[in-house]
C-alpha atoms as a PDB file:
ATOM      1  CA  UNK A   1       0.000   0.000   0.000  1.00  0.00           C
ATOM      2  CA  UNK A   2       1.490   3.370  -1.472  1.00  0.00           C
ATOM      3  CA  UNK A   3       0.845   6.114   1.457  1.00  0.00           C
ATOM      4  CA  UNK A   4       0.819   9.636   1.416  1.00  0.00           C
ATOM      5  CA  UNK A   5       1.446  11.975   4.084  1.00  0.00           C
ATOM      6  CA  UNK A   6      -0.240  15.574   4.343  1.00  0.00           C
ATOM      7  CA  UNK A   7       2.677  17.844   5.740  1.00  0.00           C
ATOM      8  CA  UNK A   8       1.891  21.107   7.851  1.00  0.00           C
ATOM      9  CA  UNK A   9       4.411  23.353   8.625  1.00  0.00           C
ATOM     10  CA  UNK A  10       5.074  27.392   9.884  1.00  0.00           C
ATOM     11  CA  UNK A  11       8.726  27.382   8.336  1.00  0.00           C
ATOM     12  CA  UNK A  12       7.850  25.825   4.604  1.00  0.00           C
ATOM     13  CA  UNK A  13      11.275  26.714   3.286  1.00  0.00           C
ATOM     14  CA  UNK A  14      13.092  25.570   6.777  1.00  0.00           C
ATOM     15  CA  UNK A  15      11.390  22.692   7.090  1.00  0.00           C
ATOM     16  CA  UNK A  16      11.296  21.187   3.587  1.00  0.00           C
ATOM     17  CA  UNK A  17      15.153  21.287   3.380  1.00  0.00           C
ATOM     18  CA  UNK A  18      15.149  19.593   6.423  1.00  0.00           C
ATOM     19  CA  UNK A  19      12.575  16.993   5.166  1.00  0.00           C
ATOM     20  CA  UNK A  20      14.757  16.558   1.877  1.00  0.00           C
ATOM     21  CA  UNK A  21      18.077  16.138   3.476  1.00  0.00           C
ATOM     22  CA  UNK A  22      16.157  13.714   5.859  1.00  0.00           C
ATOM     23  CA  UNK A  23      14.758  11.494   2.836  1.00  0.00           C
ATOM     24  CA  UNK A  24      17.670  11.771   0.862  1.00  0.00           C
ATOM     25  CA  UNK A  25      19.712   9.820   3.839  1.00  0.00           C
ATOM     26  CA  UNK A  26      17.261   7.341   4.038  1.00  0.00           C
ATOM     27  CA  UNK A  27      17.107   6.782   0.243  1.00  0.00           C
ATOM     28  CA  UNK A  28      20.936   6.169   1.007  1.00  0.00           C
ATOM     29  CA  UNK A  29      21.020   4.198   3.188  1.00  0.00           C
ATOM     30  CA  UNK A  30      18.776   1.806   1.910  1.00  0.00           C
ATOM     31  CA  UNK A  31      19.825   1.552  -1.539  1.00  0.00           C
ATOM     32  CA  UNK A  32      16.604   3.392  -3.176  1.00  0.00           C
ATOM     33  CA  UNK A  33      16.131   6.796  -5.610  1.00  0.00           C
ATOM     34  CA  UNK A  34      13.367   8.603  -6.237  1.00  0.00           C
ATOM     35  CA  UNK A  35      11.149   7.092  -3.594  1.00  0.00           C
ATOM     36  CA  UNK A  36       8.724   9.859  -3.095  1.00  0.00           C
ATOM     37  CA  UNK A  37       7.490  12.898  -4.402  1.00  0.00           C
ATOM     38  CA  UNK A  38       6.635  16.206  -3.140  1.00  0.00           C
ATOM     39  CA  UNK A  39       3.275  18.169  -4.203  1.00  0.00           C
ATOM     40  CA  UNK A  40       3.113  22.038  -4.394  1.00  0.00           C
ATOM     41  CA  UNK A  41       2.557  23.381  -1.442  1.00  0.00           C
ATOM     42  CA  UNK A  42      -0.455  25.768  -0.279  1.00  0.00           C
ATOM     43  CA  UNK A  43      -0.792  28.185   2.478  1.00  0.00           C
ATOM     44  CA  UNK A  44      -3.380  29.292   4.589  1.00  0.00           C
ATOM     45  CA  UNK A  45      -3.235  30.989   8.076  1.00  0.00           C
ATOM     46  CA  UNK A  46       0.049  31.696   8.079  1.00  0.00           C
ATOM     47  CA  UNK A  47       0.670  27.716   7.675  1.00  0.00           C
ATOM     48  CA  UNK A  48       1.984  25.894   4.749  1.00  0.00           C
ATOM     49  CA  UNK A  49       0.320  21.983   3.607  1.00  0.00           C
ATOM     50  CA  UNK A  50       1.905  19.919   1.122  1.00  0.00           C
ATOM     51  CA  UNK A  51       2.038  16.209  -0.026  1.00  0.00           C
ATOM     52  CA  UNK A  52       5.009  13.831   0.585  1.00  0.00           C
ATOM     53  CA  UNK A  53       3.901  10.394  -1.360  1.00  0.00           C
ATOM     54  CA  UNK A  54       6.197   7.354  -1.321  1.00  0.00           C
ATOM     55  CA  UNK A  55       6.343   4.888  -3.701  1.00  0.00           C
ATOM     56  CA  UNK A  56       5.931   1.138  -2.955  1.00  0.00           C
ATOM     57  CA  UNK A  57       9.578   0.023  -3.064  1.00  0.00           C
ATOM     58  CA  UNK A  58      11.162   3.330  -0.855  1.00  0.00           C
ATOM     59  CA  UNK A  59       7.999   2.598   1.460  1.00  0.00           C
ATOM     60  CA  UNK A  60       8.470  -1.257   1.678  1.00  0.00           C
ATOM     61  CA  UNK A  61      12.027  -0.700   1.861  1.00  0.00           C
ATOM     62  CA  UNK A  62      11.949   1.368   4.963  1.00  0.00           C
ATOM     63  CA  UNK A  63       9.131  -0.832   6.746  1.00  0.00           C
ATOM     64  CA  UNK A  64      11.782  -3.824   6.023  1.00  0.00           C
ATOM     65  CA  UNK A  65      14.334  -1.908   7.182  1.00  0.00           C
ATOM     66  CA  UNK A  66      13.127  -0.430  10.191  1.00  0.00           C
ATOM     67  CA  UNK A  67       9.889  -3.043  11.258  1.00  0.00           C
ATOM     68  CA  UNK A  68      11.012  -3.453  14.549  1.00  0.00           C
ATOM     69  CA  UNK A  69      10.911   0.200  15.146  1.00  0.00           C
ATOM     70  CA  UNK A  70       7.430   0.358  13.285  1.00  0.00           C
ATOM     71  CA  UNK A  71       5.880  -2.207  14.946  1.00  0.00           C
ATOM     72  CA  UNK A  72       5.987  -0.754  18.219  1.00  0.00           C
ATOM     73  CA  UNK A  73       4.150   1.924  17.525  1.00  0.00           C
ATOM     74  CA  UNK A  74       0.242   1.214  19.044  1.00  0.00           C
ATOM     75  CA  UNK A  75      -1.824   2.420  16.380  1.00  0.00           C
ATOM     76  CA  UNK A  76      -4.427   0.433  14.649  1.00  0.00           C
ATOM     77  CA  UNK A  77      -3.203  -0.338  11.048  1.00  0.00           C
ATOM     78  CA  UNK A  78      -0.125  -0.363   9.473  1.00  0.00           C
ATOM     79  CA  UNK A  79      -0.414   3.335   7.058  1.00  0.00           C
ATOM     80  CA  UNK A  80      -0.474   4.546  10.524  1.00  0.00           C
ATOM     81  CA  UNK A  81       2.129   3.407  12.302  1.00  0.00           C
ATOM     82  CA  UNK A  82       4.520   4.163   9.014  1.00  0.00           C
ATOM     83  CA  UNK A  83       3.018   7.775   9.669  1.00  0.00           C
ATOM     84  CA  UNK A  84       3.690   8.043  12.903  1.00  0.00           C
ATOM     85  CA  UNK A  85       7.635   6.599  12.059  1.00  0.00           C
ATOM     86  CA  UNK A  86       8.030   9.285   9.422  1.00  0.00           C
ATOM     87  CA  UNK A  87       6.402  12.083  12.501  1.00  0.00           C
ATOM     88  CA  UNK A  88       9.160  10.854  14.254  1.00  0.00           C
ATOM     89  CA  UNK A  89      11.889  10.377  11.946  1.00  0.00           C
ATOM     90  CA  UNK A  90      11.644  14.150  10.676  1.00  0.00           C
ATOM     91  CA  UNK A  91      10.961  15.622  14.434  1.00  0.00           C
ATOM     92  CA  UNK A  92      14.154  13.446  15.402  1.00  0.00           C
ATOM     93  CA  UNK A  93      16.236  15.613  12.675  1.00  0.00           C
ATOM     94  CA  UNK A  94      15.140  18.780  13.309  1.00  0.00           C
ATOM     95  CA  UNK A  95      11.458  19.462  11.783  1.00  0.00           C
ATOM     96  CA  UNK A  96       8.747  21.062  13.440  1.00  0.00           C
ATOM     97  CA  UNK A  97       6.041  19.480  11.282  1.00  0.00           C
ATOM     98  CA  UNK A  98       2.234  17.761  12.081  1.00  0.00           C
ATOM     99  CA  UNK A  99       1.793  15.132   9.902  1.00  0.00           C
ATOM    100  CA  UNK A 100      -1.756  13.562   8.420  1.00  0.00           C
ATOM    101  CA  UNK A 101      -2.104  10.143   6.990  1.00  0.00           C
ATOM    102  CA  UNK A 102      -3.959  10.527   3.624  1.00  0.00           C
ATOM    103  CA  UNK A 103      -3.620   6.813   2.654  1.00  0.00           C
END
């Protein structure tokens, strides 16, 4: 299952360099390019939304990868707990973003 996470952030610019440099590490370290893309982002109270959707093989790769981590997590399916990860994974390096599960 392909998911897609709904981004929210109050430093776009700040943030999505963070988010980049973040992804780009894990596409490294796991052996897989051009696992996601990135929608155009729109604003709207003095907050910025914008799409982050992985594709099946970076997604898989990083549940295979890091499933013990992912596992833990208490939530009810699966697109969740990957959310929830990726929450983590980009507060861990630095990015003040609230993340929705979209799929």
């Amino acid at each position: 299952m392909d998911v897609t996470l709904e981004v929210s952030t109050t430093d776009y610019l700040g943030d999505l360099l963070l988010i980049k440099k973040s992804l780009s590490h894990m596409e490294s370290l796991l052996g897989c390019y051009n696992g996601y893309v990135l929608s155009e982002p729109a604003t709207n109270f003095g907050w910025t939304f914008f799409k982050i959707a992985f594709k099946a093989n970076f997604q898989a790769a990083i549940e295979e990868k890091f499933g013990d981590m992912i596992g833990k997590y208490r939530w009810s399916n699966q697109s969740e707990k990957f959310g929830k990860f990726m929450t983590n994974f980009f507060n861990a390096r630095g990015c003040n973003v609230k993340i929705k599960i979209l799929t």
